[in-house]
N, C-alpha and C. Protein backbone atom coordinates (compact mmCIF):
# COMPACT_ATOMS: atom_id res chain seq x y z
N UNK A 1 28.76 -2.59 -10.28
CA UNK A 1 27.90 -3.32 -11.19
C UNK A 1 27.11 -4.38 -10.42
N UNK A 2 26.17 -4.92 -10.86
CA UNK A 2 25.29 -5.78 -9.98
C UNK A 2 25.36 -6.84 -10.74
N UNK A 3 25.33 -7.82 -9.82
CA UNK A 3 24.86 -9.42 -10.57
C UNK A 3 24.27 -10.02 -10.17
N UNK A 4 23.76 -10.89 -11.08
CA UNK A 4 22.23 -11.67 -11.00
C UNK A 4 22.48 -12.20 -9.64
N UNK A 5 21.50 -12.05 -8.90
CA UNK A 5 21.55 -13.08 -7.34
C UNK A 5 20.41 -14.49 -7.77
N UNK A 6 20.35 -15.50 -8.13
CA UNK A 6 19.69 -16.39 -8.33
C UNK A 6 18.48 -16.20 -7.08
N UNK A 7 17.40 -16.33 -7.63
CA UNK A 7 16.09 -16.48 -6.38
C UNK A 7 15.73 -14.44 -6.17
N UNK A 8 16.46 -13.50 -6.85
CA UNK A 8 16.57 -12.27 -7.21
C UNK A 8 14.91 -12.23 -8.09
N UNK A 9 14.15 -11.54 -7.95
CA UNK A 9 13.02 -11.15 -8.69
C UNK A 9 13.13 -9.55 -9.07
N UNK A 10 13.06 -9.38 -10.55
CA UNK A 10 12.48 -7.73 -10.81
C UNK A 10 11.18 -7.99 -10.86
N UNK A 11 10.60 -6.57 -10.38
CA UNK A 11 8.96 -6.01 -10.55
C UNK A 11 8.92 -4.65 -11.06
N UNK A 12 7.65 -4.70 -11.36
CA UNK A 12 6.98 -3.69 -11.85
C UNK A 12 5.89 -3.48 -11.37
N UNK A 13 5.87 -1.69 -10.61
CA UNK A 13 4.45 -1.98 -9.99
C UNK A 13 4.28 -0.51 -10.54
N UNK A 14 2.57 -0.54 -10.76
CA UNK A 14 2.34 0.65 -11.36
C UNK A 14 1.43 1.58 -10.23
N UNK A 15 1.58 2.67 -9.99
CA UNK A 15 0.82 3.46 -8.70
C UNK A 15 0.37 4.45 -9.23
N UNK A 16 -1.14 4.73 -9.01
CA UNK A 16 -2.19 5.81 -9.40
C UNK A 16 -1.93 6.61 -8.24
N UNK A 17 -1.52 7.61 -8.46
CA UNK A 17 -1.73 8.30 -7.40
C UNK A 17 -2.79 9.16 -6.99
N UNK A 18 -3.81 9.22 -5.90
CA UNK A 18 -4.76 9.64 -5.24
C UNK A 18 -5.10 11.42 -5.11
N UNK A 19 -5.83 12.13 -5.91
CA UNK A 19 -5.85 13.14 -6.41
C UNK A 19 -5.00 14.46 -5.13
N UNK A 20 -4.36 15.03 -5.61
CA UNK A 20 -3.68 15.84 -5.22
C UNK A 20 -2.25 15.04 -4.47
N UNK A 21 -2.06 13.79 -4.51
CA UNK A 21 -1.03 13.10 -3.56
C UNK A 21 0.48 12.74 -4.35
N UNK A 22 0.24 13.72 -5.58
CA UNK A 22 1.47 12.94 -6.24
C UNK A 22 3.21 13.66 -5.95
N UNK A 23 2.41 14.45 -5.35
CA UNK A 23 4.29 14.92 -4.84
C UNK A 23 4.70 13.89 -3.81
N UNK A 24 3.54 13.65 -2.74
CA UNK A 24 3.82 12.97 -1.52
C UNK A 24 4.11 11.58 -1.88
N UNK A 25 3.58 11.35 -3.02
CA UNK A 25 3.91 9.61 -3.64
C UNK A 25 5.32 9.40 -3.91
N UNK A 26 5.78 10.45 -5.03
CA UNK A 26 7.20 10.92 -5.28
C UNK A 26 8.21 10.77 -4.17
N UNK A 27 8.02 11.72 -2.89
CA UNK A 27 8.63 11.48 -1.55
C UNK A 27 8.59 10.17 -1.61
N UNK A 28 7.65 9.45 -1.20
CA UNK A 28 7.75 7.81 -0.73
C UNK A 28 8.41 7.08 -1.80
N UNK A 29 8.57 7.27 -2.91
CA UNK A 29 9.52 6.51 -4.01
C UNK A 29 10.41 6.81 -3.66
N UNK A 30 11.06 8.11 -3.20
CA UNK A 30 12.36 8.50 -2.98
C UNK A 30 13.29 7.75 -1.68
N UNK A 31 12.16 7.05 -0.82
CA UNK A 31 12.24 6.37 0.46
C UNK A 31 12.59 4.81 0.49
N UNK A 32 10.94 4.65 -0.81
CA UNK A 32 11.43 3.14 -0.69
C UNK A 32 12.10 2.16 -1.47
N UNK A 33 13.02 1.90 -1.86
CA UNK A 33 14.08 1.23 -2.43
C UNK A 33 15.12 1.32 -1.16
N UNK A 34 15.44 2.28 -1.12
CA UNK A 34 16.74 2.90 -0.24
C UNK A 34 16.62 2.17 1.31
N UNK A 35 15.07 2.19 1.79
CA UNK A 35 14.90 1.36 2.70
C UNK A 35 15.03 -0.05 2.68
N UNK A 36 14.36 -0.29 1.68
CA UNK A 36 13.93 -2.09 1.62
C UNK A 36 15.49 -2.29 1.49
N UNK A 37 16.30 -1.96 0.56
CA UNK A 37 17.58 -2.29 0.82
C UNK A 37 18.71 -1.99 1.66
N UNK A 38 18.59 -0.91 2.70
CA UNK A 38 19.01 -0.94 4.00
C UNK A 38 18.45 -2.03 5.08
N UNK A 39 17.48 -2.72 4.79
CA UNK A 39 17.23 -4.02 5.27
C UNK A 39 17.34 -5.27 4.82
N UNK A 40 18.42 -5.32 3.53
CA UNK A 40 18.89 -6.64 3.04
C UNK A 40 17.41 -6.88 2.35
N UNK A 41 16.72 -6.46 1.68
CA UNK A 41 15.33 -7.22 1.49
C UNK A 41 15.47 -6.69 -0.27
N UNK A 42 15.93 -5.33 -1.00
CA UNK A 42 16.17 -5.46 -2.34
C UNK A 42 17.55 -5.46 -2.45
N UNK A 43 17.60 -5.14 -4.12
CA UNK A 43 19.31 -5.43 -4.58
C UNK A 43 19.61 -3.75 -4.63
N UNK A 44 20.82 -3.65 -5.19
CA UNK A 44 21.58 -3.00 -5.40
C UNK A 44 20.93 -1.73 -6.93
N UNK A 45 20.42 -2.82 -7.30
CA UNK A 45 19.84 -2.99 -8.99
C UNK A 45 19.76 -1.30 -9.07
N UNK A 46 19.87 -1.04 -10.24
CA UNK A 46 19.18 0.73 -10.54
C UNK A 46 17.40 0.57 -10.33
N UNK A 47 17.77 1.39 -9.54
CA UNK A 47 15.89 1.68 -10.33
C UNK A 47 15.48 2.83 -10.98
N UNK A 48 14.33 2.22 -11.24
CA UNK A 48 13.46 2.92 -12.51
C UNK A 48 12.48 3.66 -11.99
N UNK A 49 12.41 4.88 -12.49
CA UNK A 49 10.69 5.59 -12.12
C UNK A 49 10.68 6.18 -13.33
N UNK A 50 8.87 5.97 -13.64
CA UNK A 50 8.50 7.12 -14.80
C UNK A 50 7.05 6.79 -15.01
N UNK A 51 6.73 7.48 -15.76
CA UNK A 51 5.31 8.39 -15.41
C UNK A 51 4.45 7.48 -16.77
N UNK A 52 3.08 6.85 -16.81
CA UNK A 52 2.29 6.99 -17.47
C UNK A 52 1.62 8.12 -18.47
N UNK A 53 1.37 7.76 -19.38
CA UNK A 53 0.54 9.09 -19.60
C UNK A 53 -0.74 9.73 -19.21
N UNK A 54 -1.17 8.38 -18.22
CA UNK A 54 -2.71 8.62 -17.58
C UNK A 54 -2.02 9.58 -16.49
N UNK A 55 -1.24 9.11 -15.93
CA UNK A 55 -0.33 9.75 -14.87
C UNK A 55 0.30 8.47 -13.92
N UNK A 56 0.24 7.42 -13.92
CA UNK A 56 0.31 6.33 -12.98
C UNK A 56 2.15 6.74 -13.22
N UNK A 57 2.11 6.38 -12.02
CA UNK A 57 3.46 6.61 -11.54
C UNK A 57 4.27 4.92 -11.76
N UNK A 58 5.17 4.41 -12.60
CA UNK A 58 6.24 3.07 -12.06
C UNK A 58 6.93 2.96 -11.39
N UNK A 59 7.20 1.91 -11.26
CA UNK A 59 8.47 1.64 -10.07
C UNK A 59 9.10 0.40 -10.66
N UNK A 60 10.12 0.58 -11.18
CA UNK A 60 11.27 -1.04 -11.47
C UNK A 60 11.88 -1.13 -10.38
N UNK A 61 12.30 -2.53 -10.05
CA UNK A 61 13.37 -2.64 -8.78
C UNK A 61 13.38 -3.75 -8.31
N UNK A 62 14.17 -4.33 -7.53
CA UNK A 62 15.05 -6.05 -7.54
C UNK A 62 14.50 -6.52 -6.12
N UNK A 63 13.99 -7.09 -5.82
CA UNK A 63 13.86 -8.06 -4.60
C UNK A 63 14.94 -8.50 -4.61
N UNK A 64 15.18 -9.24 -3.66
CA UNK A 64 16.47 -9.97 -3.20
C UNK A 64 16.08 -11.47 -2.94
N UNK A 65 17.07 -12.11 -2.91
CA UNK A 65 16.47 -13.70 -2.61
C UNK A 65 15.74 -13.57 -1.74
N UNK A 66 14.24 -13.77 -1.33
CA UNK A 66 13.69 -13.72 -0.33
C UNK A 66 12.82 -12.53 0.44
N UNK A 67 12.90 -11.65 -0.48
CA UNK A 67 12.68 -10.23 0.13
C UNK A 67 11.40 -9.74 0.21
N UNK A 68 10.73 -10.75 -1.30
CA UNK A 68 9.48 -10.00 -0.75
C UNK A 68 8.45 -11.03 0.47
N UNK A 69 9.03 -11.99 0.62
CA UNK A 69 8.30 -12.97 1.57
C UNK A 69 8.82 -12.50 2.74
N UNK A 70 10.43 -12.06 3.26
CA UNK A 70 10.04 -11.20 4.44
C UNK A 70 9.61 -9.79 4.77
N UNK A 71 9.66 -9.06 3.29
CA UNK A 71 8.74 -8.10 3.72
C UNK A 71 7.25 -7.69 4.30
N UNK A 72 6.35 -8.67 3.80
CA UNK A 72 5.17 -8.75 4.37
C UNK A 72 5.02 -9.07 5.84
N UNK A 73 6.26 -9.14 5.89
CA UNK A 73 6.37 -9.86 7.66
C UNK A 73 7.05 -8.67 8.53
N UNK A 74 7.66 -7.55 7.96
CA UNK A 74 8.52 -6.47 8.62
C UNK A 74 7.80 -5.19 8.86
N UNK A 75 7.74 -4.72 10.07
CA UNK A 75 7.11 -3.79 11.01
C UNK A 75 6.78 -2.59 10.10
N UNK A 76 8.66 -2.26 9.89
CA UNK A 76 9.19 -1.18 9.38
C UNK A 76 8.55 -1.13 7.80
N UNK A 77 8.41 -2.17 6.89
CA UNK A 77 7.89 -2.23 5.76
C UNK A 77 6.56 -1.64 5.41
N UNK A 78 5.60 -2.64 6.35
CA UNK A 78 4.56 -2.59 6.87
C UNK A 78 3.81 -1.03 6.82
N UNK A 79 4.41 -0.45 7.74
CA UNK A 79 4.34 0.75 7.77
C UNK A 79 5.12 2.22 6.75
N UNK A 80 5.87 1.58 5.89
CA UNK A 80 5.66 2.49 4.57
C UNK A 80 4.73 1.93 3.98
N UNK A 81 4.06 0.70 3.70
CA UNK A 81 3.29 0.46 2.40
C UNK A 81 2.05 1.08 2.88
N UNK A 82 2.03 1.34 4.37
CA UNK A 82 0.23 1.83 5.04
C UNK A 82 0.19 3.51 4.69
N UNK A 83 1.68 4.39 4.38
CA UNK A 83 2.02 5.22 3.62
C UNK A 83 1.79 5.45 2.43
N UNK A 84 1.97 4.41 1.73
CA UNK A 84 1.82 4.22 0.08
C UNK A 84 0.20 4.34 -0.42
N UNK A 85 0.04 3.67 0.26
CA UNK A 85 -1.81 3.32 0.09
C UNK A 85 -2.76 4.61 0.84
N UNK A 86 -1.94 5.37 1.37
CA UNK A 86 -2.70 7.00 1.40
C UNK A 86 -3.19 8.16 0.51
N UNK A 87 -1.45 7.62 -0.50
CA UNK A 87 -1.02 8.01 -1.43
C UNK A 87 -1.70 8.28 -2.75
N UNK A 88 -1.79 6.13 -2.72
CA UNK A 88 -2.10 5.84 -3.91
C UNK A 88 -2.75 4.55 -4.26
N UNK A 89 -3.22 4.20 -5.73
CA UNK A 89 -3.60 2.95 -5.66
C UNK A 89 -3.00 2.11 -6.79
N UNK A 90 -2.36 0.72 -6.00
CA UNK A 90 -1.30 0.29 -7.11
C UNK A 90 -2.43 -0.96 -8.20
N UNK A 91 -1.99 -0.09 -9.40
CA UNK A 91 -3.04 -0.83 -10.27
C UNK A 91 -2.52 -1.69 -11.32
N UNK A 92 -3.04 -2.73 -11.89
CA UNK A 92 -2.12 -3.52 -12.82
C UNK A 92 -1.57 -2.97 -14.14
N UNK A 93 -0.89 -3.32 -14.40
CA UNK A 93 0.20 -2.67 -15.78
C UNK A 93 -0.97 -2.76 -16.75
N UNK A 94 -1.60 -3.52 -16.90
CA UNK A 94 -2.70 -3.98 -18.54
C UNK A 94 -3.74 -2.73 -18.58
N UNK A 95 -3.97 -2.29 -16.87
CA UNK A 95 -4.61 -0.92 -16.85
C UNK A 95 -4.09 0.52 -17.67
N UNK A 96 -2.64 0.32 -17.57
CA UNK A 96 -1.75 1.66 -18.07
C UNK A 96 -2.04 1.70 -20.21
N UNK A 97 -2.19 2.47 -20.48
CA UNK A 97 -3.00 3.11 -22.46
C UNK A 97 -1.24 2.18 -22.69
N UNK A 98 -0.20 2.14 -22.60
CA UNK A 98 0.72 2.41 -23.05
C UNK A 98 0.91 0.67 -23.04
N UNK A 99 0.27 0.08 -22.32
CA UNK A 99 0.59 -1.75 -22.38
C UNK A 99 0.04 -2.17 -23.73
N UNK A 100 -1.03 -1.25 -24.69
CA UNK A 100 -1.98 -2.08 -25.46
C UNK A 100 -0.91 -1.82 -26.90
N UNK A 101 0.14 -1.63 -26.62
CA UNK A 101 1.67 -0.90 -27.60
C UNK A 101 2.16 -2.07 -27.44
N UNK A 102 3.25 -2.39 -28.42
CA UNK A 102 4.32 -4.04 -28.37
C UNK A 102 5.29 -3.24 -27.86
N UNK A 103 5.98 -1.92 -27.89
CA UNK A 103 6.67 -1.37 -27.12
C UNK A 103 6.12 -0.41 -26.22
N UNK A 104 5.66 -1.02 -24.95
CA UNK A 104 5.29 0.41 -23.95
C UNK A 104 6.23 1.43 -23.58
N UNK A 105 6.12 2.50 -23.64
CA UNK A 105 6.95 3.78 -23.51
C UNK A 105 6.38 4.68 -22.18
N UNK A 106 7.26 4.86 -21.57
CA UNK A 106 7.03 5.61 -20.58
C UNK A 106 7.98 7.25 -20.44
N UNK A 107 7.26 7.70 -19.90
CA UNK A 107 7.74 9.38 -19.14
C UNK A 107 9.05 9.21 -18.30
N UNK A 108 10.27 9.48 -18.19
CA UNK A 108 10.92 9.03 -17.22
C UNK A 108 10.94 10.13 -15.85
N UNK A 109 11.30 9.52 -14.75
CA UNK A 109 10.88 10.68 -13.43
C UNK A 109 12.22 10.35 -12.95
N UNK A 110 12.13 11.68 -12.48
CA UNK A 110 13.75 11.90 -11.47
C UNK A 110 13.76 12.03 -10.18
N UNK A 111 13.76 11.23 -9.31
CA UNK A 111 13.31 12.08 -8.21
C UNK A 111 14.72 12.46 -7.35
């Protein structure tokens, strides 16, 4: 079970994926959590994936005290997000049909 780490942030980031790139986006979701937290940088937390109905792909998942201020700073990071952005383009949630709902509902994805 996980517990709150104080200075712990959840996000939500929403990713369009770049026409024909959405299997390869999928791969890189499947990568990054598992990484960032083999480097002490997220939690433990479950994460979340699931699908828009435009198609934008989510991502839920826990920073760690500190994680996303040293991620911008890590080689290894660095170089999945220059991955990500081949991919895709991460666009704000207010963009996704399903935010203008008091309950947004999403597709859930398995990867």
């Amino acid at each position: 079970m996980t517990q709150n780490s104080p200075g712990a942030t959840v996000v939500i980031v929403a990713y369009r994926p770049k026409p024909g790139k959405r299997d390869e986006l999928l791969q890189l979701l499947r990568e990054h959590v598992p990484y960032l937290q083999s480097e002490g940088l997220a939690t433990d937390r479950q994460v979340v994936v699931a699908e828009s109905s435009d198609g934008a792909i989510i991502e839920v998942f826990e920073w760690a005290p500190g994680g996303v201020e040293k991620a911008h700073n890590h080689p290894g990071v660095g170089k999945l997000w220059e991955r990500f952005f081949v991919t895709c383009d991460a666009v704000p949630l207010h963009a996704l049909p399903e935010s203008q709902t008091q309950f947004a509902g999403f597709t859930p994805v398995d990867l």
